[in-house]
Protein backbone atom coordinates (compact mmCIF):
# COMPACT_ATOMS: atom_id res chain seq x y z
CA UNK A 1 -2.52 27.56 -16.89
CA UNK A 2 -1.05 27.57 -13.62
CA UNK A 3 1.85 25.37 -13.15
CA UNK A 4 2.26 23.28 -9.98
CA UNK A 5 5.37 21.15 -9.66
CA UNK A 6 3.50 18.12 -7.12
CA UNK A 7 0.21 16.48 -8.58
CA UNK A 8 -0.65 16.47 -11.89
CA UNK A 9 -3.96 17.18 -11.27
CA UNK A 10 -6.96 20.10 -11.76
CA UNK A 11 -5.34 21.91 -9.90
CA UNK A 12 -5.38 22.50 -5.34
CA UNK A 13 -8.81 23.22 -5.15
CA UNK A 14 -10.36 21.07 -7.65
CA UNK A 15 -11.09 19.20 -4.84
CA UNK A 16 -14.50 21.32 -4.06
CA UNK A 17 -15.48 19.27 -7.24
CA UNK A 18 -15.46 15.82 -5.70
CA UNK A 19 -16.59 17.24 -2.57
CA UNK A 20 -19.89 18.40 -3.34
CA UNK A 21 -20.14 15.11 -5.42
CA UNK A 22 -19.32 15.92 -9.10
CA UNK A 23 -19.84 13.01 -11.40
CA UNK A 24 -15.90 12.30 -12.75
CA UNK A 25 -12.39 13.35 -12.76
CA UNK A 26 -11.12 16.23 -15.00
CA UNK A 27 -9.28 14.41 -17.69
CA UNK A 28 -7.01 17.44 -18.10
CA UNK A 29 -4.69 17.29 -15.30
CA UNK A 30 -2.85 20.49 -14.99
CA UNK A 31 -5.95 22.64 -16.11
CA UNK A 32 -6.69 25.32 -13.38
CA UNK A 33 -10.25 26.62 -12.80
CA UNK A 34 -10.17 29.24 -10.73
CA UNK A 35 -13.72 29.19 -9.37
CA UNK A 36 -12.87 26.21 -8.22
CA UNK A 37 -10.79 28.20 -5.06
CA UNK A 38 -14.24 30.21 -4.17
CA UNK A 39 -16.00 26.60 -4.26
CA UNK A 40 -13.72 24.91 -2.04
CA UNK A 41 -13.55 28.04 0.57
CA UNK A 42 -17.12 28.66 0.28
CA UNK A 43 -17.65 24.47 1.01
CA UNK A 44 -16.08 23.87 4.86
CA UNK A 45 -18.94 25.11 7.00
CA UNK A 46 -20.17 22.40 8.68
CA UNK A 47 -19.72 18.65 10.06
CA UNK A 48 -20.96 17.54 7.17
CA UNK A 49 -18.41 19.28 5.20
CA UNK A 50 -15.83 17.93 7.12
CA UNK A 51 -16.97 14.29 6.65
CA UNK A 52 -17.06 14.35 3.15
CA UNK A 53 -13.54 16.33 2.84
CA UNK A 54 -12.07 13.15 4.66
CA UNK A 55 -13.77 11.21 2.53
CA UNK A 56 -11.89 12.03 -0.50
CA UNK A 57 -8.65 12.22 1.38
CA UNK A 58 -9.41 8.31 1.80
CA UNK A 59 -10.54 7.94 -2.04
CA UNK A 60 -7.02 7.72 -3.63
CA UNK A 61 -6.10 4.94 -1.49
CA UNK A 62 -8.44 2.61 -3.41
CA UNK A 63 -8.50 4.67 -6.80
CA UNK A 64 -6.50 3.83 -9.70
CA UNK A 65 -4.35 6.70 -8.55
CA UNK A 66 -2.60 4.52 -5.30
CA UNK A 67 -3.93 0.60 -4.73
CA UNK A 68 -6.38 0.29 -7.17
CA UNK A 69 -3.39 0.70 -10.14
CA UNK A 70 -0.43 2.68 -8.98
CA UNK A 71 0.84 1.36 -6.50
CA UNK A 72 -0.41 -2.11 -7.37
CA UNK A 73 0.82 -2.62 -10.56
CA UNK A 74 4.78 -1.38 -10.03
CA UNK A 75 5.32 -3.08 -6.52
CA UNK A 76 3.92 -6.55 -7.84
CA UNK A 77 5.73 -6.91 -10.94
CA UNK A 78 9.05 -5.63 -10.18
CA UNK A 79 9.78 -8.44 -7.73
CA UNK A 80 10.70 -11.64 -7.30
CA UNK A 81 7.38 -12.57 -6.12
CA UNK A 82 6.21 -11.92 -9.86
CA UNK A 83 6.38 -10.84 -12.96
CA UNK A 84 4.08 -9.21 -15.99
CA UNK A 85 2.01 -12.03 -17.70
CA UNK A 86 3.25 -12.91 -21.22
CA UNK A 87 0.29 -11.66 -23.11
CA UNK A 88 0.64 -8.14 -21.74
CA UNK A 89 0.95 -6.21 -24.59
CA UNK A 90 1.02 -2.64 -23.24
CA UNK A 91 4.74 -1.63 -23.28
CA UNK A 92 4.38 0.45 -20.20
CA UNK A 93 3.16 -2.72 -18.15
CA UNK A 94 6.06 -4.85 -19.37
CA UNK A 95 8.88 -2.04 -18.23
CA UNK A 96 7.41 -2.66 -14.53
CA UNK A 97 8.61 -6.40 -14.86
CA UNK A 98 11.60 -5.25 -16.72
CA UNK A 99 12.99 -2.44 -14.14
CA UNK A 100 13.12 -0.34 -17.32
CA UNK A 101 10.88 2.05 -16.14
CA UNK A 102 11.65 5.64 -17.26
CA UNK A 103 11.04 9.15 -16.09
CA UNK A 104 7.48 8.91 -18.17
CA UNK A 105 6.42 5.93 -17.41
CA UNK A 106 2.99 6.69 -16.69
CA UNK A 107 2.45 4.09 -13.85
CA UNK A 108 5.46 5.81 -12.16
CA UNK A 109 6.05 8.84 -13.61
CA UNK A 110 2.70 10.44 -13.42
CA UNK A 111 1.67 10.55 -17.15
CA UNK A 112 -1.56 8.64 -16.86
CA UNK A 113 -5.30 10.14 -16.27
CA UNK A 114 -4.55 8.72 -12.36
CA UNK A 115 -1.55 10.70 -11.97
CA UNK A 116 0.92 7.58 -11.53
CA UNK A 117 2.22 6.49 -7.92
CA UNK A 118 3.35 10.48 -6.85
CA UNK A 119 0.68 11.60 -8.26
CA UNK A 120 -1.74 9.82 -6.65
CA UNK A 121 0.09 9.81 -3.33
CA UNK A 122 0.41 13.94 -3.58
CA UNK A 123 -3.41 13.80 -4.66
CA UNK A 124 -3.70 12.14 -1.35
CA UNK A 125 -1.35 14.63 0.61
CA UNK A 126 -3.14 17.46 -0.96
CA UNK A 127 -6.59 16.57 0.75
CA UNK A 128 -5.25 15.93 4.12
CA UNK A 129 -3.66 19.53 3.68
CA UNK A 130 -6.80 20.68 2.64
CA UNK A 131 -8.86 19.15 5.87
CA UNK A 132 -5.83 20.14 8.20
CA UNK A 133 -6.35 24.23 7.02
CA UNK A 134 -9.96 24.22 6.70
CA UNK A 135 -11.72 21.89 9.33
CA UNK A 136 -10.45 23.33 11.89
CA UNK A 137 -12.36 26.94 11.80
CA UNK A 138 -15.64 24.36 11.30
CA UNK A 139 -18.00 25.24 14.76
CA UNK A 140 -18.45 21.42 15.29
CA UNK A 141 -18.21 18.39 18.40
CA UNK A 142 -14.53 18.71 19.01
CA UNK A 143 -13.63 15.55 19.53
CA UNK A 144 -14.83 14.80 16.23
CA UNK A 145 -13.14 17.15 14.92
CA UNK A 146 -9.97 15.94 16.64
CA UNK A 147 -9.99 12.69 15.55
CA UNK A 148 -10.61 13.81 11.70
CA UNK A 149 -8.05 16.22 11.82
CA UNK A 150 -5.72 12.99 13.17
CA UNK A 151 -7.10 11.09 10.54
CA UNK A 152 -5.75 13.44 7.77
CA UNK A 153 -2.31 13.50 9.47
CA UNK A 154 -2.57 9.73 9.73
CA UNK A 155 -3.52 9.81 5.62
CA UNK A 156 -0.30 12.61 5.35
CA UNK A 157 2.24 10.74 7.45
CA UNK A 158 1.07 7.40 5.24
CA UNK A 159 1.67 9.35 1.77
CA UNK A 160 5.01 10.49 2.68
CA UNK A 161 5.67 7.21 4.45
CA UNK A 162 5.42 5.49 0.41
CA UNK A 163 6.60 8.94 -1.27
CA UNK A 164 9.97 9.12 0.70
CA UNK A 165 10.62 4.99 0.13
CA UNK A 166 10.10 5.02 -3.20
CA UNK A 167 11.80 7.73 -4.79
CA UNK A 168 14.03 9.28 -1.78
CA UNK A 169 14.23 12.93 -1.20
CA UNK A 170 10.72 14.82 -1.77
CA UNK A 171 9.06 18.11 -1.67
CA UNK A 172 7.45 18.26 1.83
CA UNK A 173 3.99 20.33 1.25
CA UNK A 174 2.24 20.96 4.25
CA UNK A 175 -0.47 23.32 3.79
CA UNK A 176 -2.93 24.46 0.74
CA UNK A 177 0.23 27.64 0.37
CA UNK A 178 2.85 25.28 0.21
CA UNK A 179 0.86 23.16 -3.04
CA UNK A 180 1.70 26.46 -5.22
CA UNK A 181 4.97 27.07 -4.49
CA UNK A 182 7.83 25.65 -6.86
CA UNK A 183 9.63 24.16 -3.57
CA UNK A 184 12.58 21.80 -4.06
CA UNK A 185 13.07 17.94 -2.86
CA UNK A 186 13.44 18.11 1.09
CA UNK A 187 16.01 15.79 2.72
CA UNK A 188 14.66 12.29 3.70
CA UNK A 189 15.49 13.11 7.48
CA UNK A 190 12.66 16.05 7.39
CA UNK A 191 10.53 13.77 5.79
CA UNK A 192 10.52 11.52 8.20
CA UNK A 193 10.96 13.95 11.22
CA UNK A 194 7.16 15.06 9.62
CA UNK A 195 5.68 11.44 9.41
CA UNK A 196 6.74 10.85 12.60
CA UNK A 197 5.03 13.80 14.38
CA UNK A 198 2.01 13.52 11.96
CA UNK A 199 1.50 9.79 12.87
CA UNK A 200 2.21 10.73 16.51
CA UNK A 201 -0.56 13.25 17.05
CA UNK A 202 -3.09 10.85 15.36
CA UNK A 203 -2.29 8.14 17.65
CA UNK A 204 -2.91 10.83 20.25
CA UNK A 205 -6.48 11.48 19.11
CA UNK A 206 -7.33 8.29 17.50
CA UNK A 207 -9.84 5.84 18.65
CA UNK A 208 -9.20 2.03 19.26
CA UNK A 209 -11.55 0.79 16.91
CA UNK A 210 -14.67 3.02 15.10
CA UNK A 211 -18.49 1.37 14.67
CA UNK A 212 -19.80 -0.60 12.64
CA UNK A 213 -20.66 2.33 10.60
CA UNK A 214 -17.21 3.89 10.24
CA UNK A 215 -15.20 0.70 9.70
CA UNK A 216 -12.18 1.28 8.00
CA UNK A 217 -11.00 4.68 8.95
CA UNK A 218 -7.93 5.32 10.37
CA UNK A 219 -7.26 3.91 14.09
CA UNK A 220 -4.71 4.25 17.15
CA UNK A 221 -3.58 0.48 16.44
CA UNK A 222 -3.13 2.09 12.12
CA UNK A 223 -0.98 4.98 13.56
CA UNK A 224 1.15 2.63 15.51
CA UNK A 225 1.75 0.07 12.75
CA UNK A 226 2.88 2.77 10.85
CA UNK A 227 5.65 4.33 13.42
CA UNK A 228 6.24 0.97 13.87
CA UNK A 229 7.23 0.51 9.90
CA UNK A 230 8.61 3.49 9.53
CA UNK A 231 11.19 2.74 12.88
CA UNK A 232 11.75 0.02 10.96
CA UNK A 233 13.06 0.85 7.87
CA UNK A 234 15.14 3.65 9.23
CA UNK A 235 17.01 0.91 11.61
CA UNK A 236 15.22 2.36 15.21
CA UNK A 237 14.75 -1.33 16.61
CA UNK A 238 13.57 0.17 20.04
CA UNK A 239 11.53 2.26 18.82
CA UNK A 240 9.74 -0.06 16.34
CA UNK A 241 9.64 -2.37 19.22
CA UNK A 242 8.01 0.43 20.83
CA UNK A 243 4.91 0.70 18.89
CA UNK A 244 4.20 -2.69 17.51
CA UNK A 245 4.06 -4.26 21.20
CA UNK A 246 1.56 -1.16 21.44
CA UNK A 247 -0.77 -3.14 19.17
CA UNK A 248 -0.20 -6.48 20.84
CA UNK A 249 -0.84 -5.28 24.16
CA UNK A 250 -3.85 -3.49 23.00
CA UNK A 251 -5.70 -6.89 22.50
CA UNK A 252 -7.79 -5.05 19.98
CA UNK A 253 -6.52 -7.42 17.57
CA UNK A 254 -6.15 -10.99 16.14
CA UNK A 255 -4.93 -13.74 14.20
CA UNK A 256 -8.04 -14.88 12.19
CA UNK A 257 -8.04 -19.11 12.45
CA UNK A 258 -7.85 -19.60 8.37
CA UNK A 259 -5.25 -17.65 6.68
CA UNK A 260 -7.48 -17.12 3.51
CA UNK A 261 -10.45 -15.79 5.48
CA UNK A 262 -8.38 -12.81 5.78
CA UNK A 263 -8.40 -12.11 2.31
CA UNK A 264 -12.23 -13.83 1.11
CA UNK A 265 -15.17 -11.63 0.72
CA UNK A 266 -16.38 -10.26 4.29
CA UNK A 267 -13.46 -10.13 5.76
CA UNK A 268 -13.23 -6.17 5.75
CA UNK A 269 -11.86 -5.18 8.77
CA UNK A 270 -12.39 -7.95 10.94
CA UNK A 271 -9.99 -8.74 13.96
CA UNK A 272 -6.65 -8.98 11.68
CA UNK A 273 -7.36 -5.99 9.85
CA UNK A 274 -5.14 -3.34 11.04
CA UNK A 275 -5.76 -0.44 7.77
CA UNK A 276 -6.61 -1.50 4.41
CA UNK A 277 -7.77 0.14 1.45
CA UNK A 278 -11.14 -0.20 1.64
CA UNK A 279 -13.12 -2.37 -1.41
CA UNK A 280 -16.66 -2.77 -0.79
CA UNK A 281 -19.81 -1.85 -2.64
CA UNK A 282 -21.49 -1.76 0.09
CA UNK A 283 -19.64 1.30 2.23
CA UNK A 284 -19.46 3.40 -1.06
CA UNK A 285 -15.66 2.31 -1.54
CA UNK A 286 -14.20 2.45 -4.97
CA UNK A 287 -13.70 -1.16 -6.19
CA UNK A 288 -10.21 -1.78 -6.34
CA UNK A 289 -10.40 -4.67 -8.63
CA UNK A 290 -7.64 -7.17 -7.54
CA UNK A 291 -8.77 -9.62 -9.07
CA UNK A 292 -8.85 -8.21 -12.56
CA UNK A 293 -5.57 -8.03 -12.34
CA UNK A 294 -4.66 -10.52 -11.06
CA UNK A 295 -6.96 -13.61 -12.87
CA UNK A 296 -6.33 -15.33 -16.12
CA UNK A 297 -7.57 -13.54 -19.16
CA UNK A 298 -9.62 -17.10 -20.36
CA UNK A 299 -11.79 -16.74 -16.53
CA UNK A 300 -13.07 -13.37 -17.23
CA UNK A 301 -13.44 -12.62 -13.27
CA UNK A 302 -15.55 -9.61 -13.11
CA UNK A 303 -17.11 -7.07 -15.50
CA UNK A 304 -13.24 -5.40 -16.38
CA UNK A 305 -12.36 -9.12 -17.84
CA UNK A 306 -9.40 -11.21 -16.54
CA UNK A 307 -5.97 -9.45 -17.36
CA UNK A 308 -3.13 -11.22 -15.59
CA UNK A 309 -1.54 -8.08 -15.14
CA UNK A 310 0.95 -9.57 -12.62
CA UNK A 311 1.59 -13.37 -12.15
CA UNK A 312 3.40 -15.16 -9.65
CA UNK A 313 7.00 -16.66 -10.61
CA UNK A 314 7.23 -20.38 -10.26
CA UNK A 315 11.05 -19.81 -8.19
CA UNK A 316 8.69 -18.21 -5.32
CA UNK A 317 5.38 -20.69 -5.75
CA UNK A 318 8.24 -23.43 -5.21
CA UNK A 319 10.06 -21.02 -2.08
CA UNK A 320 7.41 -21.99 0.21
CA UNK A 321 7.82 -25.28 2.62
CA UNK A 322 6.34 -28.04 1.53
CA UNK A 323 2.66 -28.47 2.61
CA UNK A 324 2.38 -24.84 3.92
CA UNK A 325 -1.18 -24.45 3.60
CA UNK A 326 -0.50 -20.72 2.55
CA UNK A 327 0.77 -21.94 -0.45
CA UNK A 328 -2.47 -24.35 -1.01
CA UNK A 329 -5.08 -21.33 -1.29
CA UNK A 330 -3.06 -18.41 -2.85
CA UNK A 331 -2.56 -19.84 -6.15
CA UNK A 332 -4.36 -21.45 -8.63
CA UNK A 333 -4.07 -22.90 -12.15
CA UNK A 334 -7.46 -24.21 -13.71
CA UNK A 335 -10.53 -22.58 -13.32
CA UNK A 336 -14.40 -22.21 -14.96
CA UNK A 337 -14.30 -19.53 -17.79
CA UNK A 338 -17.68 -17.70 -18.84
CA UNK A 339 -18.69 -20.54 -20.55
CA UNK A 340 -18.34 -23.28 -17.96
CA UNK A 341 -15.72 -24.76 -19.36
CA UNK A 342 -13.01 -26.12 -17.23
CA UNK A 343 -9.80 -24.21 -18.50
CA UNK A 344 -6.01 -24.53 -17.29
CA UNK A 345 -3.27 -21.69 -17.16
CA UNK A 346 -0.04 -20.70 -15.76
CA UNK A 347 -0.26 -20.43 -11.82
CA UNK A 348 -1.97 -17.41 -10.84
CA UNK A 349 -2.68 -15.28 -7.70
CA UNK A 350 -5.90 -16.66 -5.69
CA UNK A 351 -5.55 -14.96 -2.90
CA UNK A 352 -8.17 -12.18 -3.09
CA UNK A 353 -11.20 -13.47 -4.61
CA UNK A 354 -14.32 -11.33 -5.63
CA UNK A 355 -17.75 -12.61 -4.15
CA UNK A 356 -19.10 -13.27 -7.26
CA UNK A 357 -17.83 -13.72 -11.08
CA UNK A 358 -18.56 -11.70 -13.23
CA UNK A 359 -19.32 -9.07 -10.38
CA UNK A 360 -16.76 -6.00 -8.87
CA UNK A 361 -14.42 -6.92 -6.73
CA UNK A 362 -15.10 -6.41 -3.25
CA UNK A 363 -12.30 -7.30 -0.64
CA UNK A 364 -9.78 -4.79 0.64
CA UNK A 365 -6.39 -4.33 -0.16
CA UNK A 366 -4.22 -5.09 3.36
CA UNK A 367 -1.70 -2.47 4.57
CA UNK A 368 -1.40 -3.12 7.63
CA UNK A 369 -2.33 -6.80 8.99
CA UNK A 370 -2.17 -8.06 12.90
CA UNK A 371 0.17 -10.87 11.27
CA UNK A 372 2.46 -7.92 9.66
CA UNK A 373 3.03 -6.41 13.05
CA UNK A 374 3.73 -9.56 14.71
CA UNK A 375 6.67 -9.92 12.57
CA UNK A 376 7.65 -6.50 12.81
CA UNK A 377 7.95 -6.78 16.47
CA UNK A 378 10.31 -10.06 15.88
CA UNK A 379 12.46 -8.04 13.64
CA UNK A 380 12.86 -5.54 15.80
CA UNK A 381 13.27 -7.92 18.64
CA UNK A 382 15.91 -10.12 17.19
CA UNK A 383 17.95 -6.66 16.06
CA UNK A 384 18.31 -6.11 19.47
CA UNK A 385 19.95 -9.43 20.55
CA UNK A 386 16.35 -11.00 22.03
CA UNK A 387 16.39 -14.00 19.90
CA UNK A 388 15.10 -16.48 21.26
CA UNK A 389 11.93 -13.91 22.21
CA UNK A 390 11.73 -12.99 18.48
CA UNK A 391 11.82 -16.45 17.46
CA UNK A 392 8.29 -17.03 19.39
CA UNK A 393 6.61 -14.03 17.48
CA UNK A 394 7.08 -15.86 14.17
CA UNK A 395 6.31 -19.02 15.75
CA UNK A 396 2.65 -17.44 16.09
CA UNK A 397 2.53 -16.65 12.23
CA UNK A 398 4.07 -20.26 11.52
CA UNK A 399 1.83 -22.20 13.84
CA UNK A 400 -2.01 -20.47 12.02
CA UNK A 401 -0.56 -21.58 8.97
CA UNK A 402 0.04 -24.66 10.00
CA UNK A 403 -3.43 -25.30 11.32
CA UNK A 404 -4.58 -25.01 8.00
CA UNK A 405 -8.55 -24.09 7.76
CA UNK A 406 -7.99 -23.60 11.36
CA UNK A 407 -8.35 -27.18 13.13
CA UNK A 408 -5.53 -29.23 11.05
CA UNK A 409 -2.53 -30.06 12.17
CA UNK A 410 0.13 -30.10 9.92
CA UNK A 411 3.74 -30.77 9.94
CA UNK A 412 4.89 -27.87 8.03
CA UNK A 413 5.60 -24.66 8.15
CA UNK A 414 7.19 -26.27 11.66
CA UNK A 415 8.36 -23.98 14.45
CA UNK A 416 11.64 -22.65 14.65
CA UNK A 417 14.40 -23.11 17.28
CA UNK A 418 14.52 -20.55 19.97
CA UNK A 419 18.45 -21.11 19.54
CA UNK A 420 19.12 -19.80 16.01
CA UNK A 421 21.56 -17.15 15.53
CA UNK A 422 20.86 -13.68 15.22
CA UNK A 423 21.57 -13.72 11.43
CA UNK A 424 19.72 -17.16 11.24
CA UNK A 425 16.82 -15.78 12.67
CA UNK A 426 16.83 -12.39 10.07
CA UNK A 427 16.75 -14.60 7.44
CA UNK A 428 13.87 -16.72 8.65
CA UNK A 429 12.37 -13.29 9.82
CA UNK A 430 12.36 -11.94 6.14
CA UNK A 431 11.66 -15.58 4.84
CA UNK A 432 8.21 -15.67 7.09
CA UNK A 433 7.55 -12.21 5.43
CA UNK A 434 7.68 -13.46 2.07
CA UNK A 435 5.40 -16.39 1.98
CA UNK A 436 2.69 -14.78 4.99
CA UNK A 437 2.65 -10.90 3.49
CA UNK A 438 3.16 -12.21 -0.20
CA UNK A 439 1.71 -10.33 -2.91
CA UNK A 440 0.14 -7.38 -0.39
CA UNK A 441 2.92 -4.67 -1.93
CA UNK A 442 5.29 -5.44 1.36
CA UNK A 443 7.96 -7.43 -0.90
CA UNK A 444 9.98 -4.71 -2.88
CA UNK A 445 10.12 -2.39 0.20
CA UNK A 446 11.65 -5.35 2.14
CA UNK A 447 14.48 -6.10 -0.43
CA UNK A 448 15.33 -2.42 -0.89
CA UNK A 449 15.58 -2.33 2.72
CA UNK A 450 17.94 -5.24 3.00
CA UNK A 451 20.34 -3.61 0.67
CA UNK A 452 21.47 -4.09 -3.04
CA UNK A 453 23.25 -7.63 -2.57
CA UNK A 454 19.79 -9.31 -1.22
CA UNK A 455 18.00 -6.91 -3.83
CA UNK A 456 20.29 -7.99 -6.59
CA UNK A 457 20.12 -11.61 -6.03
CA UNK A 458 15.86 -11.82 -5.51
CA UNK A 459 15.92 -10.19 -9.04
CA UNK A 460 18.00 -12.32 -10.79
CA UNK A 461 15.44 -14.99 -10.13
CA UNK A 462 12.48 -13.29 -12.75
CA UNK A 463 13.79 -14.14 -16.01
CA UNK A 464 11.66 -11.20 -17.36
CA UNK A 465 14.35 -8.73 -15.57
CA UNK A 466 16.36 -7.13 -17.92
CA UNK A 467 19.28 -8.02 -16.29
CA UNK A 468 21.49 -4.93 -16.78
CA UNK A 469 18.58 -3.55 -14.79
CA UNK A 470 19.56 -4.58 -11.64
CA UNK A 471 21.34 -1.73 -10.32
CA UNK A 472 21.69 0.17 -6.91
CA UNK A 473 19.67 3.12 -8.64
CA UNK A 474 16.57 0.82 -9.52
CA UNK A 475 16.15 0.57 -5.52
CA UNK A 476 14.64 4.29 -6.03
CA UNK A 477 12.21 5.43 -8.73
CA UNK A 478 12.20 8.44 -10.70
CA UNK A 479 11.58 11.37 -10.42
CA UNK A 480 8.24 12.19 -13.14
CA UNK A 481 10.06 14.04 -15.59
CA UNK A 482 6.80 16.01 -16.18
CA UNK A 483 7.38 17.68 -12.70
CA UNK A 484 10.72 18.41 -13.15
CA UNK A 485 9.52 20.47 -16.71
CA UNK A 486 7.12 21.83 -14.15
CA UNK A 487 9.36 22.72 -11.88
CA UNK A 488 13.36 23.84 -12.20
CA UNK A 489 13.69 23.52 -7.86
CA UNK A 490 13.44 19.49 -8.69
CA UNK A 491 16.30 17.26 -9.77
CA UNK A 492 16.50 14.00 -10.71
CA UNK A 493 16.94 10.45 -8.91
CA UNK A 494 21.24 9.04 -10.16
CA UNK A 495 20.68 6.46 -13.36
CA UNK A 496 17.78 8.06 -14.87
């Protein structure tokens, strides 16, 4: 058995396997087959082949491996947005809400048939390194071939945009050669010097917007919000400014009217929808399955049953303003269970709701959203001393929610005054962030970001937080320990 120290997986080129369509996943992760290598060279010949390889760099988005478990699971429950329900029994599941996650924790660590969160992000990284060595010798249109190959550096630049948050310093593997080699964790700077130029040349060779057709691949406006985000987090206000005024300007996109119609059944990738995992029976998507995870066990939701994996906490239902009409249609607490009967339960996420119960469900998971970069833009705006322009931005976000189904007029959530402070207006910034991007995996990244006081004191409000937990080092996951065995080049994140 060959022994790679990134992606638990069947190996580099088990990929050939998915791309000429096999049936399932290997369940053994680390087992090499070396015919696979002859498959996968043999495979890139034509357009064709190229389309498909994309293809399954996009699959681990919605997979178990990233949004449709992975990355879903860890980010909701470890906030203060919520919490595991309390009839989770799996042990595993309950860490996430504890912040006692280990080095094996499969949903972190990698020990799971999905690979866990690196896992599935390196499965991701893998593919786009795969694409970026082999399309190119493909005799094919070359603008097509242009924009795919920006596509898989879009996909790259994304993976090491979540890889490099969450657990800090990180191999950086940029081509099928690199995957074998026992390399050790590269500095974040690199990391980020690389997502930057990656994200760069796709919004070089991207398109505005694709056809109906190819809805939901990656997009100029996608590359943007994500140099935009990563700016961002790294403290470049003028350059995050930079790129989220990009999409603004590009009048490509739009506020939808009705806040929940950008999260309802046939919504995919309508005017608000920057990139998303996609969700849909229809294209051939995986179904990511929010709302099994979401739902009450007793309303059995769609064919995998109602877990109530993650739940909202009460402290943030009751955060909102009063009468924000955001706060009306994401949660819910009595529903019709298989039998018809009208049951009640704890508040629950109803915010992404499948088209039909029991049936799969089929809306996308949001990564980037029009609304998103409007508030980046403010951030980055009010960083820089504009307030009073900033202040406007969010106004936009405040003002749809306050139109309710999208010809109300409410009183609340009311504007805010062009005059706040600077530090008033980060607070309301980060505070408009909460209750519009709630529960779409944006929360922990924006208290790690804020540092460990604001971090410290949004945990202390889940009462399922161990709260010895709460320590700088929890701000950064582990290292899999079954990579470090792997591989003696890796070490391992302080306080685990």
């Amino acid at each position: 058995m060959t022994r790679h120290s990134l992606v638990p997986r069947a190996g580099l080129l088990a990929l050939a396997l998915v791309l000429v369509g096999a049936a399932s996943a290997c369940t053994d992760l680390l087992t090499e087959r070396p015919k696979d290598r002859i498959s996968t060279d043999a495979f890139f010949q034509t357009a064709a082949d190229a389309k498909a390889a994309l293809a399954a760099t996009y699959r681990p988005l919605s997979t178990q491996s990233l949004w449709g478990i992975n990355l879903q699971w860890p980010l909701m429950a470890a906030t203060d947005e919520s919490r595991v329900g309390p009839e989770e029994e799996n042990p595993n599941i309950v860490a996430l809400t504890q912040l006692a996650w280990t080095t094996t924790n499969p949903y972190i660590a990698g020990s799971n048939s999905a690979g866990g969160a690196w896992g599935g992000l390196y499965q991701m990284i893998t593919r786009a390194n795969l694409v970026l060595a082999r399309v190119p010798a493909i005799t094919m249109d070359e603008t097509q071939k242009a924009q795919m190959l920006g596509e898989a550096k879009f996909l790259r630049a994304l993976g090491y945009f979540y890889l490099v948050r969450l657990y800090g310093d990180v191999p950086l593997v940029l081509t099928p050669e690199d995957q074998a080699a026992l390399g050790p964790r590269a500095p974040q700077a690199d990391v980020f010097a690389q997502i930057v130029q990656d994200a760069t040349e796709a919004e070089a060779v991207l398109p505005q917007s694709w056809g109906s057709s190819d809805k939901g691949r990656a997009t100029q406006g996608a590359a943007e919000a994500l140099l935009a985000e990563q700016y961002l987090w790294r403290g470049d206000w003028a350059n995050a400014a930079l790129f989220a005024k990009k999409i603004i300007d590009s009048g490509v996109y739009d506020l939808v009217p009705n806040y929940i119609d950008a999260f309802l059944p046939g919504s995919q990738n309508r005017s608000e929808e920057i990139f998303a995992a996609q969700s849909s029976s229809v294209t051939g998507a995986p179904a990511i399955d929010i709302a099994a995870w979401e739902y009450p066990r007793a309303m059995n939701p769609n064919s995998n049953g109602g877990w109530g994996t993650w739940q909202p906490l009460q402290s943030f239902i009751d955060s909102y303003p009063a009468g924000d009409y955001r706060k009306e249609v994401s949660f819910f607490t009595s529903g019709i269970d298989p039998s018809g009967n009208v049951v009640t339960f704890l508040p629950h996420v109803y915010k992404y709701r499948p088209t039909a119960r029991p049936g799969q469900q089929d809306v996308n998971w949001p990564i980037y959203r029009y609304a998103d970069v409007l508030l980046m833009y403010a951030e980055a705006l009010n960083e820089q001393g504009q307030t009073p322009a900033a202040i406007g931005y969010v106004n936009m976000v405040r003002a749809r929610a306050r139109n309710g189904t999208g010809s109300e007029n409410r009183a609340e959530p009311a504007d805010l005054s062009a005059s706040l402070s600077q530090a008033d207006a980060r607070a309301a910034i980060f505070d408009e962030r909460k209750w519009e991007l709630a529960f779409e995996g944006k929360r922990w990244f924006d208290l790690v970001r804020q540092g460990f006081t604001v971090f410290q004191t949004a945990e202390a409000t889940d009462p399922t937080v161990i709260p010895a937990n709460i320590q700088p080092t929890r701000m950064v996951w582990p290292i899999p320990q079954a990579q470090i065995d792997l591989n003696p080049n890796l070490t391992q994140n302080p306080g685990y």
